[in-house]
Structures are given as C-alpha cells and as structure tokens.
N, C-alpha and C. Protein backbone atom coordinates (compact mmCIF):
# COMPACT_ATOMS: atom_id res chain seq x y z
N UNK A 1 68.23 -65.46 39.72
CA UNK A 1 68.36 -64.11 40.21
C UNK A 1 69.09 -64.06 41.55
N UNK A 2 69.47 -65.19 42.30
CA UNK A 2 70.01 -65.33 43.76
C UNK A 2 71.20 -64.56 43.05
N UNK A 3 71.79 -65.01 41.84
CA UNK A 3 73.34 -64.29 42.05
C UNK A 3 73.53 -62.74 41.76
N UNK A 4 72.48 -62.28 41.34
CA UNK A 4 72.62 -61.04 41.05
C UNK A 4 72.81 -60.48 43.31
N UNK A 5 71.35 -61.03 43.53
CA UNK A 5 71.22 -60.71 44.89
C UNK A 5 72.87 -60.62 45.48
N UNK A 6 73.25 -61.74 45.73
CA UNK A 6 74.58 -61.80 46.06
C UNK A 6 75.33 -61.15 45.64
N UNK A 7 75.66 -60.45 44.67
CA UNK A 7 76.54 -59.94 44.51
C UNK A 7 76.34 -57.91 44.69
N UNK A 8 75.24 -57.96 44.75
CA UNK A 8 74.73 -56.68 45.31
C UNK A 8 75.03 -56.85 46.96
N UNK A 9 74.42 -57.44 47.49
CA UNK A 9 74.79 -57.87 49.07
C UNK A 9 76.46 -58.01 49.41
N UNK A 10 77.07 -58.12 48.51
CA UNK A 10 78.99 -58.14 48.57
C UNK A 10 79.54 -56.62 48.41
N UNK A 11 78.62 -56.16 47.03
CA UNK A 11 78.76 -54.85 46.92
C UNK A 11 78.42 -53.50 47.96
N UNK A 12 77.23 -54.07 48.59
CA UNK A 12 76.46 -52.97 50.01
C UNK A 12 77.43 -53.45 51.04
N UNK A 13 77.81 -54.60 50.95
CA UNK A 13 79.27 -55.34 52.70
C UNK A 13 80.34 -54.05 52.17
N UNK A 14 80.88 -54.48 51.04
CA UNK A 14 82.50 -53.71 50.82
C UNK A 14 81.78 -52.36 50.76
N UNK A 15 80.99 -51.19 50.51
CA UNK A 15 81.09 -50.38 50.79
C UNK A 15 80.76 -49.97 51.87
N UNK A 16 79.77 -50.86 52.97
CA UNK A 16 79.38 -50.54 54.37
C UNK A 16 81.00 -50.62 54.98
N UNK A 17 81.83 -51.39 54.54
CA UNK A 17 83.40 -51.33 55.50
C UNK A 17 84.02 -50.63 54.90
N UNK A 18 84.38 -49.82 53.71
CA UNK A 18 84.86 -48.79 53.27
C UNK A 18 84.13 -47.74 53.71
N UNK A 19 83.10 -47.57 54.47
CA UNK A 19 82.82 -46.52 54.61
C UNK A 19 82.77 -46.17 55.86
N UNK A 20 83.35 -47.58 56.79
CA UNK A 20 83.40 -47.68 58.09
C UNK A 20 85.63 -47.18 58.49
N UNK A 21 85.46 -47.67 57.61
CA UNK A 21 87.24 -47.19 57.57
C UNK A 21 87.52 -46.09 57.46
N UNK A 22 86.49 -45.45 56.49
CA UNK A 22 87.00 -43.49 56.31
C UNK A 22 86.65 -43.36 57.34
N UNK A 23 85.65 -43.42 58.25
CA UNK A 23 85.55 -43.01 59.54
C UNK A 23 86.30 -43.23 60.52
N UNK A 24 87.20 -44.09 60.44
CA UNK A 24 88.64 -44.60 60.83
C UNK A 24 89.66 -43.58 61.04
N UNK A 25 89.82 -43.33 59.70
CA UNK A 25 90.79 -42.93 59.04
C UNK A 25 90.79 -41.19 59.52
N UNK A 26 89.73 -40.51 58.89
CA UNK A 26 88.89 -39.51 59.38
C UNK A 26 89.45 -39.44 60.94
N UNK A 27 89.06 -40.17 61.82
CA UNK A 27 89.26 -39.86 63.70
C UNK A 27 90.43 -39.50 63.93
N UNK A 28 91.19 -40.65 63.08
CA UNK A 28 92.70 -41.04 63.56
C UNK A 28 93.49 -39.54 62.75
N UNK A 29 92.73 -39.46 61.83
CA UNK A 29 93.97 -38.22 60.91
C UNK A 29 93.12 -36.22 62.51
N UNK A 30 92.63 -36.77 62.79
CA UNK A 30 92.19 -35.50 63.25
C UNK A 30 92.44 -35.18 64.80
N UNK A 31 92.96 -37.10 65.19
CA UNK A 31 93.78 -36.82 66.53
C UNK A 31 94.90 -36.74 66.37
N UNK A 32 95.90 -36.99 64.88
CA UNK A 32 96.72 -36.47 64.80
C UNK A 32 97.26 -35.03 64.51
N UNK A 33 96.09 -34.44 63.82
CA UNK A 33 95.96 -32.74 63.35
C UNK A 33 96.03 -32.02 64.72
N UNK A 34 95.15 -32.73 65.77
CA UNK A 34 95.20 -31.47 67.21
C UNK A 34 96.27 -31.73 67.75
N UNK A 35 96.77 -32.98 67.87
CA UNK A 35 98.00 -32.93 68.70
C UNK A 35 99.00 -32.00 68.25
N UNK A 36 99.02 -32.41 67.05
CA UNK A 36 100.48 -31.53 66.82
C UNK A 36 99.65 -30.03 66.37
N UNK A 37 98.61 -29.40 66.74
CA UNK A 37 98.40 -28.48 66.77
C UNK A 37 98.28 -27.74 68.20
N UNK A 38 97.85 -28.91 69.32
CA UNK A 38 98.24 -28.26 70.87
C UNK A 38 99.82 -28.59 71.38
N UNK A 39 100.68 -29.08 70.02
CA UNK A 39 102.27 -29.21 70.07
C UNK A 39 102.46 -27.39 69.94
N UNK A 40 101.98 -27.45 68.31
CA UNK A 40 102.87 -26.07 68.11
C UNK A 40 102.21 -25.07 68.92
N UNK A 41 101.14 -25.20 69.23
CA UNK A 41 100.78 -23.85 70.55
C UNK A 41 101.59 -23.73 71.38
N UNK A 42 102.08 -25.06 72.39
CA UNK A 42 102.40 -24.90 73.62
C UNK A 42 103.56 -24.58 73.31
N UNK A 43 104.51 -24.91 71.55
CA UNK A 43 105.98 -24.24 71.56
C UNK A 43 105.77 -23.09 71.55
N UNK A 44 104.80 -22.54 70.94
CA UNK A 44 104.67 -20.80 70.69
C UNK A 44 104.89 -20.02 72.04
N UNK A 45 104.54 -20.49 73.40
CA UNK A 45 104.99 -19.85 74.77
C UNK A 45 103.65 -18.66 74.66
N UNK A 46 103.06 -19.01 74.45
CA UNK A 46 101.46 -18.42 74.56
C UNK A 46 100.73 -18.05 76.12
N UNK A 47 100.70 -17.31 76.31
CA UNK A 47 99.93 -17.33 77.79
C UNK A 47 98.82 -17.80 77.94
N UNK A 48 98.16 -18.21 79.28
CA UNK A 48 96.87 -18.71 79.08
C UNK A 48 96.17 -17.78 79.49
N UNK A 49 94.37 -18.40 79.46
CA UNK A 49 93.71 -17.32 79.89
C UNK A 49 93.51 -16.99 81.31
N UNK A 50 93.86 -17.72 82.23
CA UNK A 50 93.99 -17.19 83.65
C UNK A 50 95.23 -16.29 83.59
N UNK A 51 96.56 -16.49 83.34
CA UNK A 51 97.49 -15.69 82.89
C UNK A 51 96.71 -14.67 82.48
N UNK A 52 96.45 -14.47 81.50
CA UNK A 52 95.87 -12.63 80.66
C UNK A 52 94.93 -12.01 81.65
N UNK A 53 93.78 -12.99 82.37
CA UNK A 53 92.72 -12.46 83.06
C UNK A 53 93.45 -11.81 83.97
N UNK A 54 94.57 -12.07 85.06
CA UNK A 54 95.00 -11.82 86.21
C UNK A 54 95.63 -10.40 85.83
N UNK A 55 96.82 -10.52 84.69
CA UNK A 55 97.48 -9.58 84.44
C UNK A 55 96.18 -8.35 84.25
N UNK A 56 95.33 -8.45 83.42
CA UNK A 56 94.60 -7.63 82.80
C UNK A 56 93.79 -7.11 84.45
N UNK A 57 93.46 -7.92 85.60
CA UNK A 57 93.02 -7.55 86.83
C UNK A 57 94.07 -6.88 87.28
N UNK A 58 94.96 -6.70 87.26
CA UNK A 58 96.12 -6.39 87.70
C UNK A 58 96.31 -4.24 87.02
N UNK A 59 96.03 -5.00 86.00
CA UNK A 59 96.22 -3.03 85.19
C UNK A 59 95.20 -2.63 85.32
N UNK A 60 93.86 -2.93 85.89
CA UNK A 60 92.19 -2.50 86.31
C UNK A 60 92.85 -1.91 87.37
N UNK A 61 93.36 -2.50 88.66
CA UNK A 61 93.43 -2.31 89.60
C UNK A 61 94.45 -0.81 89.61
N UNK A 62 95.60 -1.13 89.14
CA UNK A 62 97.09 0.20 88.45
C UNK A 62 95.68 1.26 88.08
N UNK A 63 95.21 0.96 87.24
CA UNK A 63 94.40 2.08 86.81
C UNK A 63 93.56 2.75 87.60
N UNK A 64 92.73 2.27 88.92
CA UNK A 64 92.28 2.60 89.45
C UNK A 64 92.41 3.23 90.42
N UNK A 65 94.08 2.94 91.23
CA UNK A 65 94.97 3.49 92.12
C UNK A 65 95.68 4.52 91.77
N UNK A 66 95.63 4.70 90.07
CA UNK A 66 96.55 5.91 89.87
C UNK A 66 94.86 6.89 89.93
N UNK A 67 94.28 6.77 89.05
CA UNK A 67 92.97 7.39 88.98
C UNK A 67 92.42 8.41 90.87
N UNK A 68 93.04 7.87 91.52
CA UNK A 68 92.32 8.22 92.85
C UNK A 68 93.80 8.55 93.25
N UNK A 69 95.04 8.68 92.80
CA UNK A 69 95.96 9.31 93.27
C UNK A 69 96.11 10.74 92.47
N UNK A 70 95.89 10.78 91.24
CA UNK A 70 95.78 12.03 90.64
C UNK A 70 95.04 12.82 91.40
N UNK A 71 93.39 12.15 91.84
CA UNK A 71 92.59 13.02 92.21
C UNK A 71 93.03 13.63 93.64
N UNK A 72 93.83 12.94 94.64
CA UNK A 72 94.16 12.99 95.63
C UNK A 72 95.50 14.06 95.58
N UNK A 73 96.08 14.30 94.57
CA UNK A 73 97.18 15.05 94.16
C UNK A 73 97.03 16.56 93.86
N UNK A 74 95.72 16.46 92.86
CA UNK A 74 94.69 17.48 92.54
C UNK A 74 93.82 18.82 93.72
N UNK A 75 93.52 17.24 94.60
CA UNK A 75 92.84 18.01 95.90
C UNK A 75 93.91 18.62 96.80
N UNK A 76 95.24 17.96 96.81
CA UNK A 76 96.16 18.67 97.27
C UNK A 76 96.90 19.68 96.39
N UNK A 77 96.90 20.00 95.44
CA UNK A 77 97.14 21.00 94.79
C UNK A 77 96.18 22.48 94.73
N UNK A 78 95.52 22.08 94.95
CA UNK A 78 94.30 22.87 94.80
C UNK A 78 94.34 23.66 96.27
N UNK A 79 94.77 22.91 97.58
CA UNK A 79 94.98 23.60 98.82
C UNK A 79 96.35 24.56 98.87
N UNK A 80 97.17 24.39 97.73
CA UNK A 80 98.13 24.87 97.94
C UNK A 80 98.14 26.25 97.79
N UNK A 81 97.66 27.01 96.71
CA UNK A 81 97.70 28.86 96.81
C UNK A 81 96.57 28.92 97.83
N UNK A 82 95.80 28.37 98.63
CA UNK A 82 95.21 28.92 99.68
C UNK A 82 96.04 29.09 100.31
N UNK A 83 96.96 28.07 101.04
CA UNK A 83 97.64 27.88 102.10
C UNK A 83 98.46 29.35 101.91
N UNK A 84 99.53 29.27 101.06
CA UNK A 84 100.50 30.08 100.44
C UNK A 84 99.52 31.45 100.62
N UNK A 85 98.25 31.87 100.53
CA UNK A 85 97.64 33.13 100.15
C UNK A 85 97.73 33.74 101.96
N UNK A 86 97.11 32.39 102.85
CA UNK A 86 97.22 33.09 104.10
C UNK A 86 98.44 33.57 105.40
C-alpha cells in the first residue's frame, strides 16, 4: 500500500504547486490589468480630485459673491425712486 501512498502524496505536491502558480499567475496578470489601466486613465487627461475640489471651491465662492452682489444691487435699486421722489 506504500505505493498507492506515494503516489497520492505526488498527486497533493503537483496540485499544491499548480495551485501555487495560479496564484502567480493571478498577481502578475492583475499588475498587469492596473497598469495599463492607470496608463489609459492618465492618457484620458482626466482631472484629479484636488483639481475638481478647488475648481468646484472656486464656483461656491463665484456663487456666493454674485449672491451678495445682486442683493447689494437690489438694496441699491430700491433707494433709487426714493432718491428721484425727493
């Protein structure tokens, strides 16, 4: 019965290293998938997110300066047929 043993014990080796290789294989195919997936991003000319955050702080701010210039436009409009009345 030793040879049966043995040859089960050859059979559990070759699939313990076939199964150590897909995991190989597996790493290596998935550092090749991101690379050339943070390739074609960076060709795409994509902004980043400090880029978008700033801009997007940027039209908060536009928005908020026009917002208080209307009103400031308003309050001066609003003095105007007084003025004109006296």
């Amino acid at each position: 019965m030793q040879g049966g043993n043995k040859i089960l014990d050859d059979f559990a080796r070759m699939m313990t290293d076939a199964a150590g290789m897909a995991q190989g294989v597996k790493r290596e195919a998935e550092g090749v998938f991101k690379s050339q997936f943070e390739r074609m991003i960076r060709d795409m000319d994509l902004v980043t997110r400090e880029e978008f955050e700033a801009v997007r702080d940027m039209a908060v701010k536009a928005r908020e300066e026009n917002d208080a210039l209307s009103a400031r436009l308003e309050a001066l409009e609003a003095r105007l047929p007084q003025a004109a009345g006296e």
